[in-house]
C-alpha atoms as a PDB file:
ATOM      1  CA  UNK A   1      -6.748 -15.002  13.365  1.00  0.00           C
ATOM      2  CA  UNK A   2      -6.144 -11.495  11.893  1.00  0.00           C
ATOM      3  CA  UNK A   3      -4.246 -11.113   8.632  1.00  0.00           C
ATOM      4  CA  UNK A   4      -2.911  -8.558   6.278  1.00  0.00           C
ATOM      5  CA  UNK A   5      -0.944 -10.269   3.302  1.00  0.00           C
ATOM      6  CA  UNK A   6       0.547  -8.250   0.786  1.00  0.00           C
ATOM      7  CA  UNK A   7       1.585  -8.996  -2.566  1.00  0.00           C
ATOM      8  CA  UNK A   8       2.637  -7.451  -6.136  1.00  0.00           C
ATOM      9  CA  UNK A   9       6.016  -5.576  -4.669  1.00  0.00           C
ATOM     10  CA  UNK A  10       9.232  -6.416  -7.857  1.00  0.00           C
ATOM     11  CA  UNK A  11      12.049  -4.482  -9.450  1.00  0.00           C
ATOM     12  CA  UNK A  12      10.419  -1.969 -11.819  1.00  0.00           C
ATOM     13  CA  UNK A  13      12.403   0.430 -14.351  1.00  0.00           C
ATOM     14  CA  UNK A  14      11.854   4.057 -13.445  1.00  0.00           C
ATOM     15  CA  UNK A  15       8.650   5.618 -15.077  1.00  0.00           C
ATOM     16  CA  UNK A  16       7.038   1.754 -14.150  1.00  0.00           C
ATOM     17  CA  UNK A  17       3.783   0.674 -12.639  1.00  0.00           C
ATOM     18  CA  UNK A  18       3.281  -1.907 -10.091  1.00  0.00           C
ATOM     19  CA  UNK A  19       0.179  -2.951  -8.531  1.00  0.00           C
ATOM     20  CA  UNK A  20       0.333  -3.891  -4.753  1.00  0.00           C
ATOM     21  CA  UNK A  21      -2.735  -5.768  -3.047  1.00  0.00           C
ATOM     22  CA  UNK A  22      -3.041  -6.630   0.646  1.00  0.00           C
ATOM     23  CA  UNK A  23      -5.371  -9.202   1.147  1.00  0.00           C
ATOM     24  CA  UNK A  24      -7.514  -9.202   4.951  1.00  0.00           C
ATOM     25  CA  UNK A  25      -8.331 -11.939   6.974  1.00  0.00           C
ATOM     26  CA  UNK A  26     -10.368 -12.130  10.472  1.00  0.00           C
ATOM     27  CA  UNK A  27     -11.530  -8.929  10.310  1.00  0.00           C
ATOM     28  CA  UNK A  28     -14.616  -7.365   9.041  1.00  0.00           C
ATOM     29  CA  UNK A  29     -13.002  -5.616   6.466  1.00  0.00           C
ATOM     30  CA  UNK A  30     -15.718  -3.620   5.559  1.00  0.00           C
ATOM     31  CA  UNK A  31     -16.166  -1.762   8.506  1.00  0.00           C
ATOM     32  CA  UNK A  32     -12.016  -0.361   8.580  1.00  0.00           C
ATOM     33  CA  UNK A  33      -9.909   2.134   7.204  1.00  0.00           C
ATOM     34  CA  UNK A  34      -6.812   0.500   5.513  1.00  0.00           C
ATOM     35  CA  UNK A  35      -3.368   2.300   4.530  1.00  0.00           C
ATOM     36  CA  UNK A  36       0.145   1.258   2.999  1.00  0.00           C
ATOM     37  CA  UNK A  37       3.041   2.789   4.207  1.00  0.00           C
ATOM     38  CA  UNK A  38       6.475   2.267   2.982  1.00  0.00           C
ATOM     39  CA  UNK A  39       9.930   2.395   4.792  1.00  0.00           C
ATOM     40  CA  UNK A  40      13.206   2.210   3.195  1.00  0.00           C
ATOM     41  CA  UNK A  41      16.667   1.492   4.312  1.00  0.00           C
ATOM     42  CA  UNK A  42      17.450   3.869   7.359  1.00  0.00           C
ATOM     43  CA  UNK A  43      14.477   5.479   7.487  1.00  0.00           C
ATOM     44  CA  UNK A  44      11.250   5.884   9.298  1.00  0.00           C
ATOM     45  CA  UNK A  45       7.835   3.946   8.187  1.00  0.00           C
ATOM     46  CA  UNK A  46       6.123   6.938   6.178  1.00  0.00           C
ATOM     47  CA  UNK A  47       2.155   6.891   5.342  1.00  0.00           C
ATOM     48  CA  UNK A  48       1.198   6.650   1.533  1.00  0.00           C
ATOM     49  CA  UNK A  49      -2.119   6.370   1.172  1.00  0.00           C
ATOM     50  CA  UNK A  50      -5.107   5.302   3.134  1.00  0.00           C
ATOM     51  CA  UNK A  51      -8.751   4.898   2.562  1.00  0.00           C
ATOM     52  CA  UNK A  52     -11.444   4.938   4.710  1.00  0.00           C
ATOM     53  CA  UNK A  53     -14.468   2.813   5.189  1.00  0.00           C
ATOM     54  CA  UNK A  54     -16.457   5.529   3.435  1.00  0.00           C
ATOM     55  CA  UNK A  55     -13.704   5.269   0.257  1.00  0.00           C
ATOM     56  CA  UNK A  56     -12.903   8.757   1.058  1.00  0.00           C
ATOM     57  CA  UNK A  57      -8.862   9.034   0.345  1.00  0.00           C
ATOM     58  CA  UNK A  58      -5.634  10.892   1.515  1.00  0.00           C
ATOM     59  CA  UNK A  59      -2.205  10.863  -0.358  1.00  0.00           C
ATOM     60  CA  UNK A  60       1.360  11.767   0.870  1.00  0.00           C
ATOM     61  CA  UNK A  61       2.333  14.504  -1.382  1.00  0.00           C
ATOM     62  CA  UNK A  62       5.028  12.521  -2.662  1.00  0.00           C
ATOM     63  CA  UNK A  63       3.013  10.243  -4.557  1.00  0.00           C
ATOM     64  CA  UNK A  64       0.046  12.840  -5.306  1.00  0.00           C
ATOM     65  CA  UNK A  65      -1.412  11.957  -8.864  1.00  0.00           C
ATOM     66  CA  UNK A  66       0.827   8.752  -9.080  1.00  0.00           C
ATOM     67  CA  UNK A  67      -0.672   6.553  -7.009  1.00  0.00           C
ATOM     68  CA  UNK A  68      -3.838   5.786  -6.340  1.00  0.00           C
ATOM     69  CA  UNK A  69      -5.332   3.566  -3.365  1.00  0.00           C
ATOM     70  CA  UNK A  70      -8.705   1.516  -3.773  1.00  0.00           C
ATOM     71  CA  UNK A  71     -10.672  -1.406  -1.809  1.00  0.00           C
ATOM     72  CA  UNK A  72     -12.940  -4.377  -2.755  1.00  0.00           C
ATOM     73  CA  UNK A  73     -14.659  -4.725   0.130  1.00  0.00           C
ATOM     74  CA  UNK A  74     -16.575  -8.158  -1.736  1.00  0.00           C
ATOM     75  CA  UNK A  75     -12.964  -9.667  -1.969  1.00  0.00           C
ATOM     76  CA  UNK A  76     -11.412  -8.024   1.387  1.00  0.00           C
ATOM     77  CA  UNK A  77      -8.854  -6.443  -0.579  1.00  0.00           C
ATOM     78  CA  UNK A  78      -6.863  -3.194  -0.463  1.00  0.00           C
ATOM     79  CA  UNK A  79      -5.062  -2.008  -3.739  1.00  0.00           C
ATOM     80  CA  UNK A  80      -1.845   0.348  -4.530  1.00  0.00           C
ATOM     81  CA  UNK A  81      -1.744   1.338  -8.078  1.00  0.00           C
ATOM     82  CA  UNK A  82       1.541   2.709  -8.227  1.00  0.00           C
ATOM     83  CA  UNK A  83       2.528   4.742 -11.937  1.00  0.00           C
ATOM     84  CA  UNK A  84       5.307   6.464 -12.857  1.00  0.00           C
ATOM     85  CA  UNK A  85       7.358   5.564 -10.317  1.00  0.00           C
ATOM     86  CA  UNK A  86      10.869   6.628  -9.196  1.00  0.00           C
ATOM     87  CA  UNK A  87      13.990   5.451  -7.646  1.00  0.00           C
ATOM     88  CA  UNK A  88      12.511   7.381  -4.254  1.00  0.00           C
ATOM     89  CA  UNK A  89       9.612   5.168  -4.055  1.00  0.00           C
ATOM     90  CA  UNK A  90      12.159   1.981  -3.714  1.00  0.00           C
ATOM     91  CA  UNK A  91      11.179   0.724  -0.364  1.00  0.00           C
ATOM     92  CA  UNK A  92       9.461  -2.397   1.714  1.00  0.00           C
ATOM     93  CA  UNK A  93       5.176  -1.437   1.715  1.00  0.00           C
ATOM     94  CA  UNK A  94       3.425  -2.412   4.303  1.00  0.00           C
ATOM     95  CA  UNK A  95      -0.451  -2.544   4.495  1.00  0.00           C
ATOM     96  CA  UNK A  96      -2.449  -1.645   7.647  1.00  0.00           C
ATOM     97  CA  UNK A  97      -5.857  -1.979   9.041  1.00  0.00           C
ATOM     98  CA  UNK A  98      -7.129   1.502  11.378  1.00  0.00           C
ATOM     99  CA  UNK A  99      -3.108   0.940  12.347  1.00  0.00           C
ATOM    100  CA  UNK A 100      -3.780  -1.729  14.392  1.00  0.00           C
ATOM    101  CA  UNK A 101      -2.885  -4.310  12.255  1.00  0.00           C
ATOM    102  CA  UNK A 102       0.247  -4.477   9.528  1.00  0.00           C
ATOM    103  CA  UNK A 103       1.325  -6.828   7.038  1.00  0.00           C
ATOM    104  CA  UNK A 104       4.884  -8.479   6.517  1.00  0.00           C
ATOM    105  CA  UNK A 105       5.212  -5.976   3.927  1.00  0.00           C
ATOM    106  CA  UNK A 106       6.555  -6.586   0.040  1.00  0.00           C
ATOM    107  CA  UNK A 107       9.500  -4.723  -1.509  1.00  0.00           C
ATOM    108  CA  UNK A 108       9.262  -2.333  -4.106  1.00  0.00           C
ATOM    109  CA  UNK A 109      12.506  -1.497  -5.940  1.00  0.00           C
ATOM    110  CA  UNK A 110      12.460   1.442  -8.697  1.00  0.00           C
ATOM    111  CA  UNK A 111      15.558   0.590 -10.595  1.00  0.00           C
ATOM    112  CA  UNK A 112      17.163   1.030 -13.774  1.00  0.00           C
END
């Protein structure tokens, strides 16, 4: 059975960090790119990061040099390292394998 579980989403004060991890089942993690995305109220499911099997990465220019995405591919685990965040970033992120496969997703609220 193929998996994605995400975790670490919370209320965070503006200028916060949060860590997100999505955790992979049933798949040979290894071998796929993974990505979060994030959607928030009334809008359409944007990309954020991904990371390819390689480790090579790509960023949405919103969250350029604030974010960073990384994978353990020993624990079959993809990361979000999310710093200085804003009340723009307040949305539900979802984790992905090669877009195939998506997690439940775990809110993220930037919030004073």
């Amino acid at each position: 059975q193929v998996q994605l579980v995400e975790s670490g989403g919370n209320l965070v004060q503006p200028g916060g960090s949060l860590r997100l991890s999505c955790t992979a089942s049933g798949i040979i993690f290894r071998l796929y790119a993974m990505g979060w995305h994030r959607q928030a109220p009334g809008k359409e499911r944007d990309l954020v990061a991904t990371i390819t099997s390689n480790g090579n990465t790509n960023y949405a220019d919103s969250v350029k040099g604030r974010f960073t995405i990384s994978r353990d591919d020993a624990k079959n685990i993809v990361y979000l390292q999310m710093n200085s965040l804003k009340p723009e970033d307040t949305a539900v992120y979802y984790c992905n394998a090669n877009l195939q496969v998506w997690g439940q997703g775990t809110q993220v609220t930037v919030s004073s």
